[in-house]
N, C-alpha and C. Protein backbone atom coordinates (compact mmCIF):
# COMPACT_ATOMS: atom_id res chain seq x y z
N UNK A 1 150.90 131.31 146.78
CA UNK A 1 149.67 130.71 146.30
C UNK A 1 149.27 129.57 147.24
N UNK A 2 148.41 129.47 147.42
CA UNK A 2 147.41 128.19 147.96
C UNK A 2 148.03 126.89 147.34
N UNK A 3 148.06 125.60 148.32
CA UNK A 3 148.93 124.88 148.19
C UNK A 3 147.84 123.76 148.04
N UNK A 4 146.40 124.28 148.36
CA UNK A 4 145.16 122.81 148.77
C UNK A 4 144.95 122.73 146.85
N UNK A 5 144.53 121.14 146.36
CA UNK A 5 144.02 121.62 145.51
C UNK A 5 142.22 120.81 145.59
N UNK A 6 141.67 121.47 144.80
CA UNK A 6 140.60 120.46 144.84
C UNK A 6 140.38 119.46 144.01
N UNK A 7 139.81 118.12 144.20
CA UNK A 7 139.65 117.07 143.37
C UNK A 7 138.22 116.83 143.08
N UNK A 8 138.04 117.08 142.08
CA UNK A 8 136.26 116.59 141.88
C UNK A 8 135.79 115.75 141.76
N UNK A 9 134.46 114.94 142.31
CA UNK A 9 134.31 113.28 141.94
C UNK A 9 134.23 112.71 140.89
N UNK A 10 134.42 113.59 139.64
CA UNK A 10 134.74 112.80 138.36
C UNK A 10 136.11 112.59 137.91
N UNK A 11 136.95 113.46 138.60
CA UNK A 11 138.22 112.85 138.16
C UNK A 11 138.90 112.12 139.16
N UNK A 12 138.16 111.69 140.35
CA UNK A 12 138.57 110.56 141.31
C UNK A 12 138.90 109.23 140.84
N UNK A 13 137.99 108.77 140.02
CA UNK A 13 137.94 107.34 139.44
C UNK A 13 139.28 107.23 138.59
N UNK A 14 139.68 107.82 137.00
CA UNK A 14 140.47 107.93 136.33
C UNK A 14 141.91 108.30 137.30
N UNK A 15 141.98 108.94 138.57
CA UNK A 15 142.83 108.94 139.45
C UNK A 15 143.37 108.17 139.94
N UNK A 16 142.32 107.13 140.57
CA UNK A 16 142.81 105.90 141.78
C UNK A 16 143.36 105.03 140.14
N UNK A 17 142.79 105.56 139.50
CA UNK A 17 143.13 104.12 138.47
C UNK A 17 144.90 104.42 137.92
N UNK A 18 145.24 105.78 137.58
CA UNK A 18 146.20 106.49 137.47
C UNK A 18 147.82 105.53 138.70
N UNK A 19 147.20 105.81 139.88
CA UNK A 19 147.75 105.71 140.86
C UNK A 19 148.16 104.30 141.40
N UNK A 20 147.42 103.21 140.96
CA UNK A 20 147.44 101.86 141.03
C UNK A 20 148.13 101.23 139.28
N UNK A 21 148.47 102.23 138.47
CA UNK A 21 149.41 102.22 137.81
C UNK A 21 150.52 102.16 138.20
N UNK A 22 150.37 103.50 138.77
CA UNK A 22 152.11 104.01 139.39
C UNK A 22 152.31 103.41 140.62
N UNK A 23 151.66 102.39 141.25
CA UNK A 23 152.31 101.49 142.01
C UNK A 23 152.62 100.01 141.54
N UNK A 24 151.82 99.78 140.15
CA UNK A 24 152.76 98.77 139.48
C UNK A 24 154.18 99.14 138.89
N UNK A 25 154.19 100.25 138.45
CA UNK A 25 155.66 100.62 138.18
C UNK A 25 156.70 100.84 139.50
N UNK A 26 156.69 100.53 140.87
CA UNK A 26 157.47 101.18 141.43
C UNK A 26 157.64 99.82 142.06
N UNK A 27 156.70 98.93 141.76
CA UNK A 27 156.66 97.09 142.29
C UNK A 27 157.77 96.93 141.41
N UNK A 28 157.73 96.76 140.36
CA UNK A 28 158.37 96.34 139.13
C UNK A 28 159.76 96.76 139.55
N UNK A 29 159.88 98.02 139.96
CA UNK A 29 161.24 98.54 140.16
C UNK A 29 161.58 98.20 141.50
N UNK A 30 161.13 97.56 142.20
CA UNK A 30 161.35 96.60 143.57
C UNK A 30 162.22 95.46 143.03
N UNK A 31 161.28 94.64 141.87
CA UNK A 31 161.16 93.77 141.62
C UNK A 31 162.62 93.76 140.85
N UNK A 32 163.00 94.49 139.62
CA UNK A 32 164.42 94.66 139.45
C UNK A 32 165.36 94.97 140.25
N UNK A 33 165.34 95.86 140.98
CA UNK A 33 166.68 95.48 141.99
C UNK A 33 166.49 94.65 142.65
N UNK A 34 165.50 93.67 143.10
CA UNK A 34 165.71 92.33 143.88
C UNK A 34 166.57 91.03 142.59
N UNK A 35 166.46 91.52 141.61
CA UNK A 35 166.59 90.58 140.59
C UNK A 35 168.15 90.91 140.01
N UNK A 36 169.43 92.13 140.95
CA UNK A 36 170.30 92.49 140.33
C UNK A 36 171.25 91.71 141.48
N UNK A 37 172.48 91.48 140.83
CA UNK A 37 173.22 90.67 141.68
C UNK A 37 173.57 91.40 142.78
N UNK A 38 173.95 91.00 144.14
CA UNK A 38 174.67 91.45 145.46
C UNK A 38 173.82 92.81 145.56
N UNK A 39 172.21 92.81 145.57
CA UNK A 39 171.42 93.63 145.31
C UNK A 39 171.20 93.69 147.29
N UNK A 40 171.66 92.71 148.20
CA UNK A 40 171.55 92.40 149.63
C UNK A 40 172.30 93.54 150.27
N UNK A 41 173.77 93.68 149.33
CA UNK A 41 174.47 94.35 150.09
C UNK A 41 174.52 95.99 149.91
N UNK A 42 173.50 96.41 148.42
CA UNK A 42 173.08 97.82 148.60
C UNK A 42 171.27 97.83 149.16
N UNK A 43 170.88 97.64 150.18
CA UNK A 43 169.42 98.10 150.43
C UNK A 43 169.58 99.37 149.88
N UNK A 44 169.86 100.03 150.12
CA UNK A 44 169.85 101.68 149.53
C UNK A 44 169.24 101.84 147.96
N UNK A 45 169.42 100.78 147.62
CA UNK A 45 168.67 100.34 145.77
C UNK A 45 167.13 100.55 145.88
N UNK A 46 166.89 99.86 146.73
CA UNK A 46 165.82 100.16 147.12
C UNK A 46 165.17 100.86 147.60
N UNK A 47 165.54 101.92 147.92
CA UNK A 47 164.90 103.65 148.55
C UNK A 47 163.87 104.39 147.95
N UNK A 48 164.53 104.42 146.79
CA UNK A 48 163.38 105.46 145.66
C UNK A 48 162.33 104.52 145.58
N UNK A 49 162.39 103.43 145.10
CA UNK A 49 161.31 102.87 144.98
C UNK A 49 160.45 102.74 145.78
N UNK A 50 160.90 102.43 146.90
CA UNK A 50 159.74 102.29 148.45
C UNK A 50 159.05 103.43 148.71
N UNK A 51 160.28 104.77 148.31
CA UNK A 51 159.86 105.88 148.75
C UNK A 51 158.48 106.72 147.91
N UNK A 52 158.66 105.81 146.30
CA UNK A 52 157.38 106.47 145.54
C UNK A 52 156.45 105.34 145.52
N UNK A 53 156.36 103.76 146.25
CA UNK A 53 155.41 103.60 146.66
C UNK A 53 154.48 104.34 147.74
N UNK A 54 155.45 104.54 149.01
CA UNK A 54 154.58 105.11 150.16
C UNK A 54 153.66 106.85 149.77
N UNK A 55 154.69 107.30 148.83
CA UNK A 55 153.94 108.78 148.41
C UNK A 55 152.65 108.33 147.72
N UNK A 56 152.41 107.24 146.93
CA UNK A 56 151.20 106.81 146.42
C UNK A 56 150.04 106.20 147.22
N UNK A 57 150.51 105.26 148.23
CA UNK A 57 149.65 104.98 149.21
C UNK A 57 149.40 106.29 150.17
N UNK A 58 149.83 107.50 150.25
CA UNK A 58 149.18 108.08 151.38
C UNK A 58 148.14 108.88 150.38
N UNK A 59 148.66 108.87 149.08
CA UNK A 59 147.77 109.92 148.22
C UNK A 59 146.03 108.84 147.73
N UNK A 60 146.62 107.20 148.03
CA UNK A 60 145.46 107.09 147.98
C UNK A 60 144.62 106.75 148.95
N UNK A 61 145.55 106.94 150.20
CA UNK A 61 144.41 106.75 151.63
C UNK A 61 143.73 107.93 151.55
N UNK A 62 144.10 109.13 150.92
CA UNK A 62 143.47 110.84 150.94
C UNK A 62 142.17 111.09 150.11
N UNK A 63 142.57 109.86 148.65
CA UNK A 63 141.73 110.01 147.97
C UNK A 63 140.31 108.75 147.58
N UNK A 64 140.71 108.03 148.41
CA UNK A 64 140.15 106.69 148.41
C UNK A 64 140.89 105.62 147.79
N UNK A 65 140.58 104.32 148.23
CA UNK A 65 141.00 103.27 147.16
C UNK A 65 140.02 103.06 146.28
N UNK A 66 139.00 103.26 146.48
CA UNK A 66 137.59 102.29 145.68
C UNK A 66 136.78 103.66 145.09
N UNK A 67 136.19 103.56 144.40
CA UNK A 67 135.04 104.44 143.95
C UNK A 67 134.58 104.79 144.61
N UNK A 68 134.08 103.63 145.84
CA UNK A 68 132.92 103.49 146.61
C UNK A 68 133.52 104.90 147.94
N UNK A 69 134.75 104.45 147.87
CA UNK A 69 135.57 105.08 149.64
C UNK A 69 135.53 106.43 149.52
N UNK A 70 134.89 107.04 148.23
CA UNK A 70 134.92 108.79 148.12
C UNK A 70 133.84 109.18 146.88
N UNK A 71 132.56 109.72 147.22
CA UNK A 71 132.08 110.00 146.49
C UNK A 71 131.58 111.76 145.93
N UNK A 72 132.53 112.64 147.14
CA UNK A 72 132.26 113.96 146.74
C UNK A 72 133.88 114.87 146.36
N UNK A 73 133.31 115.85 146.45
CA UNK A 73 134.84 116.50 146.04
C UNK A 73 135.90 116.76 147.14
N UNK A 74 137.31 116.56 147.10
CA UNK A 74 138.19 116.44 148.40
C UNK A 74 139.38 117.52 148.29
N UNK A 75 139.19 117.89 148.96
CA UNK A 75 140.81 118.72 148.59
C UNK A 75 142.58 118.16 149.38
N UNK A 76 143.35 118.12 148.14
CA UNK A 76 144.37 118.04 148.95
C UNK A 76 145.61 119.25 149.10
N UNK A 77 146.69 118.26 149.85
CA UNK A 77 147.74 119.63 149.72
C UNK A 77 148.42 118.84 149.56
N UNK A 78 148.90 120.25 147.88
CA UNK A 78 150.11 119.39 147.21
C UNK A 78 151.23 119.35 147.72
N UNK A 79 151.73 120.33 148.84
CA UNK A 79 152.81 120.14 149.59
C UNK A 79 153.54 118.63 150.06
N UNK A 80 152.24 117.91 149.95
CA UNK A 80 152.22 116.76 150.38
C UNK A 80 151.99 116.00 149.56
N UNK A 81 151.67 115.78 148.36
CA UNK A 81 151.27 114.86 147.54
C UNK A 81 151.40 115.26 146.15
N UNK A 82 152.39 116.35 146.21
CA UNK A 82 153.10 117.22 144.64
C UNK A 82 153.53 116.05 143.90
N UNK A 83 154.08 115.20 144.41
CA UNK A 83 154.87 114.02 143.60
C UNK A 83 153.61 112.93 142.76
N UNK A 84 152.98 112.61 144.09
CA UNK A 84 151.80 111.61 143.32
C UNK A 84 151.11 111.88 142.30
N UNK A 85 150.57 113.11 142.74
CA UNK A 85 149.51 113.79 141.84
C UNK A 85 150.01 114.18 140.34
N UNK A 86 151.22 114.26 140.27
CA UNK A 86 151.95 114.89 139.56
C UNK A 86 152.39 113.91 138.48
N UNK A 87 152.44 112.39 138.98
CA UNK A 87 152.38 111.22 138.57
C UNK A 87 151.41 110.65 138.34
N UNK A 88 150.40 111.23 138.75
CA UNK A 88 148.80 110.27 138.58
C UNK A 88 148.02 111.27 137.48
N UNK A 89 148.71 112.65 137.41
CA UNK A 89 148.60 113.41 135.87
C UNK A 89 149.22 112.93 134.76
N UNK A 90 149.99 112.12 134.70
CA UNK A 90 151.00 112.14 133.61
C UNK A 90 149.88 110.70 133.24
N UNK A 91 149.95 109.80 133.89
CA UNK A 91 149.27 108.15 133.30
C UNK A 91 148.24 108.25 133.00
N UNK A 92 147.52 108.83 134.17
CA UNK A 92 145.81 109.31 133.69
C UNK A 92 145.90 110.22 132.21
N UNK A 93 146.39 111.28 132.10
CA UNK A 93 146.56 112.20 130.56
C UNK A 93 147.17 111.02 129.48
N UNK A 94 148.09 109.73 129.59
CA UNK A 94 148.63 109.28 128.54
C UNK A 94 147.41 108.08 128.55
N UNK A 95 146.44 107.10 129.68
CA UNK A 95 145.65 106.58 129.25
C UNK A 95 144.32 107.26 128.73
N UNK A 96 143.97 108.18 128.56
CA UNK A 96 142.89 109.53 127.73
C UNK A 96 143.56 109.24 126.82
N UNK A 97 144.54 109.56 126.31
CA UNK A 97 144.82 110.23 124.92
C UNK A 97 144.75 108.55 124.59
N UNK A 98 145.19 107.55 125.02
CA UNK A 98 144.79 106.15 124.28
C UNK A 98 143.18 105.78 124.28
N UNK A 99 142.45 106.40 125.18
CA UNK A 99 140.94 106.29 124.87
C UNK A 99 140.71 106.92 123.88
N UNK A 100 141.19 108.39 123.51
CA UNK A 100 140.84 109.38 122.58
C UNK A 100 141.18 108.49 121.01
N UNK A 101 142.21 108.15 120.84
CA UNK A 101 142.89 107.41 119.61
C UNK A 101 141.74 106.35 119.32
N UNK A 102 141.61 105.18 120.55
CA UNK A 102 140.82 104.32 120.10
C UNK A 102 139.53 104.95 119.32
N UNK A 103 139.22 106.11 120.19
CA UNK A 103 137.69 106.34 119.68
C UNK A 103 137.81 106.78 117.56
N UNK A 104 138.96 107.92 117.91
CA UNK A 104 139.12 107.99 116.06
C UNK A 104 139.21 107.01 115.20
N UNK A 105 140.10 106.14 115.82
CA UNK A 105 139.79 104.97 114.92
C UNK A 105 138.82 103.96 114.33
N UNK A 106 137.68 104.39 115.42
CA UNK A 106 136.44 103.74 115.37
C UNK A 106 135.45 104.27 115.00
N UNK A 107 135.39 105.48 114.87
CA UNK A 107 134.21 106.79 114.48
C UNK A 107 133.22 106.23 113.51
N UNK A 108 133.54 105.05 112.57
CA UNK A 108 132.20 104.60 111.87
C UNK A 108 131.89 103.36 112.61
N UNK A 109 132.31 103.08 113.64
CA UNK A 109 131.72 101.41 113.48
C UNK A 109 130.99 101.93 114.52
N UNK A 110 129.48 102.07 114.92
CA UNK A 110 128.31 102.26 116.17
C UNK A 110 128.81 101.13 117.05
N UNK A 111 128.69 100.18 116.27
CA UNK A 111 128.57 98.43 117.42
C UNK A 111 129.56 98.49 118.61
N UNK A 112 130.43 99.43 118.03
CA UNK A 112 131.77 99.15 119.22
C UNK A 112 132.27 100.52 120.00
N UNK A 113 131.87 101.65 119.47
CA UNK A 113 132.02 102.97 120.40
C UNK A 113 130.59 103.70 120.10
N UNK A 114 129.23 103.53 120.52
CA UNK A 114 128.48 103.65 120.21
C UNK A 114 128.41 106.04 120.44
N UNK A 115 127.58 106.64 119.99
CA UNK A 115 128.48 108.07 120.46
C UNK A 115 127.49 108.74 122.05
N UNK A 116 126.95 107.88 123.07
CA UNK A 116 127.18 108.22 123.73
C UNK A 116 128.77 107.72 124.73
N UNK A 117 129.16 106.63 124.64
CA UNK A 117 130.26 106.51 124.68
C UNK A 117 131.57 106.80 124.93
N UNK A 118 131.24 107.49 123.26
CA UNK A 118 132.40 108.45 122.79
C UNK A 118 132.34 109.95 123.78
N UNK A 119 131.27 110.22 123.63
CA UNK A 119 131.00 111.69 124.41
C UNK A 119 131.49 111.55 126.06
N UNK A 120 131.65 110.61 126.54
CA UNK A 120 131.73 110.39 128.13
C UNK A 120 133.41 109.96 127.78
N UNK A 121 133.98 109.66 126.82
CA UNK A 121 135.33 109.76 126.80
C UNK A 121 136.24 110.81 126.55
N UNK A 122 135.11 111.67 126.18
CA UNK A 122 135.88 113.25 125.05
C UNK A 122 135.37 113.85 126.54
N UNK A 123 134.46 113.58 127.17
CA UNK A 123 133.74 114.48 128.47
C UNK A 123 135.06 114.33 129.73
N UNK A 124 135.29 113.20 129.61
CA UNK A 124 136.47 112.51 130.98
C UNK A 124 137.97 113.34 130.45
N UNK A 125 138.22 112.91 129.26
CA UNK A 125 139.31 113.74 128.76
C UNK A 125 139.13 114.93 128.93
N UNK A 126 138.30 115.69 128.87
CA UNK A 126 138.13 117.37 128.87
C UNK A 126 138.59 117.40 130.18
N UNK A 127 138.23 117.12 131.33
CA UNK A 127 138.06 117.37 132.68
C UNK A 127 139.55 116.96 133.31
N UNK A 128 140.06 115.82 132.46
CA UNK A 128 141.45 115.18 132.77
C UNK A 128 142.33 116.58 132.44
N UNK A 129 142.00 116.78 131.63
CA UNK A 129 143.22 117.90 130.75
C UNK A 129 143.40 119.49 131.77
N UNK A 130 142.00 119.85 132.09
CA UNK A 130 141.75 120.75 133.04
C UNK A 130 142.20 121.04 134.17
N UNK A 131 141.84 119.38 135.02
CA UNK A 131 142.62 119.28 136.26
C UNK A 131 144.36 119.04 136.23
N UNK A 132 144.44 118.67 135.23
CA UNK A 132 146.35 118.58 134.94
C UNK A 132 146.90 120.14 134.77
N UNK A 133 145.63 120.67 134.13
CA UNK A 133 146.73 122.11 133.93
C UNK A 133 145.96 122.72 135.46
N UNK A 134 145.27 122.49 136.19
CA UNK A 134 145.30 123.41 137.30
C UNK A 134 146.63 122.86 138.11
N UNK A 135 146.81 121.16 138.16
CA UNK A 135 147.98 121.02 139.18
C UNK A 135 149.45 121.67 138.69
N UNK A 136 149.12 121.66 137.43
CA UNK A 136 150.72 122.27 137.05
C UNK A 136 150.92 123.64 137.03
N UNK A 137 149.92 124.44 137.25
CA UNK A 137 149.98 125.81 137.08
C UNK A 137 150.33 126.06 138.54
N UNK A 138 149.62 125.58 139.88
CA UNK A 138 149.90 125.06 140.83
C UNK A 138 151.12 125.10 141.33
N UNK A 139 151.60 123.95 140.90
CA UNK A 139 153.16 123.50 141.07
C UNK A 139 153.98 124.58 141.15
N UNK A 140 154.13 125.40 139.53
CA UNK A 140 154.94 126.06 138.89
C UNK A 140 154.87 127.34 140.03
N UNK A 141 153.19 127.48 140.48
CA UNK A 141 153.80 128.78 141.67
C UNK A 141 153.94 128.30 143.13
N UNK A 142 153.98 127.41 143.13
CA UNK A 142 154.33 127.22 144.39
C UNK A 142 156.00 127.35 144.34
N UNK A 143 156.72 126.40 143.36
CA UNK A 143 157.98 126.95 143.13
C UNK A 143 158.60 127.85 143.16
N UNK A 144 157.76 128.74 142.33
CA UNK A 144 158.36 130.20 142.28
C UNK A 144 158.25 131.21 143.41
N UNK A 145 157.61 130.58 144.48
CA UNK A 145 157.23 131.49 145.90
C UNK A 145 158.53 130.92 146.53
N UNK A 146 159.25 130.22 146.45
CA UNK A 146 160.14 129.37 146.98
C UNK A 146 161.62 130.46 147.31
């Protein structure tokens, strides 16, 4: 199977945002092994972490940093960016489903999720959910060609 995938400019935004998640989590995990004792004399502690920062920075030099740095559809290859993407599905799908919640909870009050709103959150989620199952369907054959 084809290894490019395509990214469309609506799920770019919810992406970079995805992705500048998952480089606060991999700071953080910098940030704990700098914070574990005789942490000098294993650098090696520090590997994974560096190593799933840099997979995130190349996935977002590919995909832009800013809104502004990409405004049409891009394709990548997951060969190369299976890990990020794969990670920038999981945060992006768990911050949706916390947009989705907020919105149920709010379904009578207008003042505060008014329903165009709502519709551009149920619209972003639709498209989130879509592009997650194309990368994982993806994945799963690229594996299996293996």
């Amino acid at each position: 199977m084809n290894s490019v995938l395509e990214v469309r400019p609506e799920i770019l935004p919810p992406l970079r945002d995805a992705l500048h998640g998952v480089i606060q989590q991999a700071a953080e995990g910098v940030v704990n092994v700098a914070d574990w004792s005789r942490c000098e004399q294993c650098p090696v502690w520090y590997v994974a972490h560096l190593e799933r920062l840099e997979r995130v920075f190349a996935l977002l030099d590919a995909v832009g940093w800013s809104d502004a740095d990409r405004v049409h559809a891009i394709h990548l290859d997951l060969r190369e960016h299976r890990w990020a993407v794969l990670k920038a599905v999981e945060v992006s799908a768990l911050s949706a489903q916390g947009d989705l919640y907020g919105i149920t909870g709010q379904i009578g009050s207008a003042e505060r999720h008014e329903s165009v709103k709502r519709g551009e959150l149920v619209r972003r989620a639709l498209a989130l959910r879509d592009f997650g199952t194309t990368v994982i369907v993806k994945v799963a054959y690229m594996d299996a060609e293996r």
